[in-house]
N, C-alpha and C. Protein backbone atom coordinates (compact mmCIF):
# COMPACT_ATOMS: atom_id res chain seq x y z
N UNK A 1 83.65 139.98 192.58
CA UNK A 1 85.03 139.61 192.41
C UNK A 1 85.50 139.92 190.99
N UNK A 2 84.67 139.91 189.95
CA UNK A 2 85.29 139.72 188.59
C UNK A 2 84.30 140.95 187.95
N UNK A 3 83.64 141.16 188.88
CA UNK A 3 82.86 142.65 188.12
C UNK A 3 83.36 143.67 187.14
N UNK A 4 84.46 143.49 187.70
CA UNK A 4 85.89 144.69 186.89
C UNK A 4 86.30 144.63 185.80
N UNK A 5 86.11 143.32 184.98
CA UNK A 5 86.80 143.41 184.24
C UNK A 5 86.20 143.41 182.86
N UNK A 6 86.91 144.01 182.42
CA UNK A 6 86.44 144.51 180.71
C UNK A 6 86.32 143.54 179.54
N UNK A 7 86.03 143.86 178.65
CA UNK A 7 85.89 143.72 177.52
C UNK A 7 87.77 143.09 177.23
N UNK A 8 88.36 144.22 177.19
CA UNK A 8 89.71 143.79 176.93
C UNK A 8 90.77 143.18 177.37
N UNK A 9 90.39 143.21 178.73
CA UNK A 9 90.77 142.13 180.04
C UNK A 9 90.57 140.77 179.97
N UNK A 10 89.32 140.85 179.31
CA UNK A 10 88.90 139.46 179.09
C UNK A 10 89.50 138.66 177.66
N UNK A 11 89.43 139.37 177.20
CA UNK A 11 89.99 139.11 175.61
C UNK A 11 91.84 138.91 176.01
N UNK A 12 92.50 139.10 176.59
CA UNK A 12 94.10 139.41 176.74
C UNK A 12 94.18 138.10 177.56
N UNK A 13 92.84 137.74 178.64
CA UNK A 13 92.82 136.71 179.70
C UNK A 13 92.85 135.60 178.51
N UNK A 14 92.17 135.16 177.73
CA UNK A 14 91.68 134.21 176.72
C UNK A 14 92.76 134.02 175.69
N UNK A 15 93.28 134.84 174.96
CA UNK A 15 94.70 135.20 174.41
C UNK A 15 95.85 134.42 174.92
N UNK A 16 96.43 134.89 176.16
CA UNK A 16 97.17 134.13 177.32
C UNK A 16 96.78 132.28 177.08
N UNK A 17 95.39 132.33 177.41
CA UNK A 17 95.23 130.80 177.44
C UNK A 17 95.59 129.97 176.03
N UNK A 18 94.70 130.64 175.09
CA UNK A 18 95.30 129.99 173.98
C UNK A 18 96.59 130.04 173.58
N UNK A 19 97.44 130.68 173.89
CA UNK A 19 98.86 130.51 173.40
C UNK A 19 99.70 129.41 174.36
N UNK A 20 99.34 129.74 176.20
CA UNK A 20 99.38 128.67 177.09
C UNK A 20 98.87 127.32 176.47
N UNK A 21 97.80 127.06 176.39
CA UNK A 21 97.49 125.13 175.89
C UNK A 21 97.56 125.10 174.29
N UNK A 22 97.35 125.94 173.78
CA UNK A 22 97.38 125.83 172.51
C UNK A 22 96.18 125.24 171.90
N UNK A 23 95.88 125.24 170.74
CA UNK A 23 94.26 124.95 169.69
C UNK A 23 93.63 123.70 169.93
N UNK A 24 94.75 121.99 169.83
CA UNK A 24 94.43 121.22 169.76
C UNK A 24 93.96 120.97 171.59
N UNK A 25 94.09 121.66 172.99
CA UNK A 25 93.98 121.20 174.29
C UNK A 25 92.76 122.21 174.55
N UNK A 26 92.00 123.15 174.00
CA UNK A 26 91.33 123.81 174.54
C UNK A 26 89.90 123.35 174.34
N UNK A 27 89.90 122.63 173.21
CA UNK A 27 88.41 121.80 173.49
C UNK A 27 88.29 120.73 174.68
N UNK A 28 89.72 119.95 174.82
CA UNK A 28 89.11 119.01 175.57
C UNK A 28 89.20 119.95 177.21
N UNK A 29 89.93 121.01 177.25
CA UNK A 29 89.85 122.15 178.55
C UNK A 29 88.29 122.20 178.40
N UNK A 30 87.53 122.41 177.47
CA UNK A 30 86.57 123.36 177.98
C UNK A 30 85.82 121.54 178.36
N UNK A 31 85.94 121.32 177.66
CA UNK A 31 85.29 119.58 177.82
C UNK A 31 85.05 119.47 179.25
N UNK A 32 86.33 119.40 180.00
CA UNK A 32 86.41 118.78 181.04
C UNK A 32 85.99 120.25 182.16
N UNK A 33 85.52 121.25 182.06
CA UNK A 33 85.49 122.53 182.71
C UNK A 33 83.62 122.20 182.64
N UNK A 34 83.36 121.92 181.46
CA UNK A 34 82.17 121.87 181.69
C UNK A 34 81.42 120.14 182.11
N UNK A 35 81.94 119.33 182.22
CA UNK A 35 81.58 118.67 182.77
C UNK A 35 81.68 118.30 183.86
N UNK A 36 82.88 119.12 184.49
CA UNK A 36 83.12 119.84 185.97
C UNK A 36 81.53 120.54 186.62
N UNK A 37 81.05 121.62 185.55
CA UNK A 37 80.17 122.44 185.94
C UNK A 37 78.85 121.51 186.51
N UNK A 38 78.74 120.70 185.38
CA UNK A 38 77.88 119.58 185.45
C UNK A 38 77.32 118.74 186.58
N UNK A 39 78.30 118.10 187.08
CA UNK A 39 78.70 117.54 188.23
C UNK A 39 78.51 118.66 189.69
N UNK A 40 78.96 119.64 189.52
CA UNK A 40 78.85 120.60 190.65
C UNK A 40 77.44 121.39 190.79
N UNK A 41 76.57 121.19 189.81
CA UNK A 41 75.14 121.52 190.03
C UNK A 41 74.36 120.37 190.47
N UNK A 42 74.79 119.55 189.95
CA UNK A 42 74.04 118.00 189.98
C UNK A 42 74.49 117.63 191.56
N UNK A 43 75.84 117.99 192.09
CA UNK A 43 75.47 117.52 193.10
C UNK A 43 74.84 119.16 194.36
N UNK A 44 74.80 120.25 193.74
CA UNK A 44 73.77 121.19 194.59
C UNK A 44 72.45 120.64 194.56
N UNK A 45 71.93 120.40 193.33
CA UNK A 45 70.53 119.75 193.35
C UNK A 45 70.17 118.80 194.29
N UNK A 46 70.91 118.01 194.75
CA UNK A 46 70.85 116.69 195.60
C UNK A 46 70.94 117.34 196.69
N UNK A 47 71.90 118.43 197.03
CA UNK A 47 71.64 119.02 198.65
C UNK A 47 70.91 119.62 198.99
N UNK A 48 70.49 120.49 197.66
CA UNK A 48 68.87 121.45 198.06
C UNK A 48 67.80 120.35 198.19
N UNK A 49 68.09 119.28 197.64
CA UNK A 49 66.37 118.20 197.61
C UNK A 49 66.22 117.78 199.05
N UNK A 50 68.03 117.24 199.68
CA UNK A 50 67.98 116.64 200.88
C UNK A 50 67.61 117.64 201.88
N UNK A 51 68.09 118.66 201.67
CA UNK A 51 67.27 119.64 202.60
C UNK A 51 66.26 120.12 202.81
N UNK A 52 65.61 119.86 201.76
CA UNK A 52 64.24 120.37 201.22
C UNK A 52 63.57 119.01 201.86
N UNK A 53 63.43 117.82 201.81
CA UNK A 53 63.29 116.92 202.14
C UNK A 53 63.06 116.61 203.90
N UNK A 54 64.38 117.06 204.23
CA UNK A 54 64.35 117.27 205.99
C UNK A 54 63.35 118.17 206.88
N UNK A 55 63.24 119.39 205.94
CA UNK A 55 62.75 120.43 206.60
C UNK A 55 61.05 119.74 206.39
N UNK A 56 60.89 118.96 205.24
CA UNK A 56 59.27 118.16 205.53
C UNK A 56 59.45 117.54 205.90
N UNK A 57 60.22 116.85 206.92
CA UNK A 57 60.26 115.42 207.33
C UNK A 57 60.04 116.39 209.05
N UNK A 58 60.94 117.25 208.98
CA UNK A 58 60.55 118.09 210.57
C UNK A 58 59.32 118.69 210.81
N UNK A 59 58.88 119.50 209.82
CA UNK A 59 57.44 120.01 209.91
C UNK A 59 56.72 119.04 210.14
N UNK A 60 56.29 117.42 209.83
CA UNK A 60 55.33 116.85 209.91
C UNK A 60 55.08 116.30 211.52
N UNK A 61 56.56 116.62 211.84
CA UNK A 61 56.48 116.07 213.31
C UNK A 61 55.68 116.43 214.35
């Protein structure tokens, strides 16, 4: 999806943002983006375990 894009694409994308929220909103942006990320692995981990979990709970049967 995002394979495409460049060096300068990316830089013009980032540009845009900072002038959009401005200096003092982009820490707590990334703040809350990454503790987004956080949360969205933490809860993959819990579905790979529960599944991981099931599939030995079926084999033993």
């Amino acid at each position: 999806m995002f394979e495409n894009i460049g060096g300068s694409e990316l830089l013009l994308i980032l540009f845009v943002v900072f002038i959009f929220f401005g200096p003092k909103k982009l820490p707590e942006l990334g703040k809350s983006i990454g503790k987004g990320m956080r949360e969205f692995r933490s809860a993959m981990r819990g579905l790979q375990e529960d599944v991981q979990n099931s599939t030995k709970i079926d084999e033993k049967k």
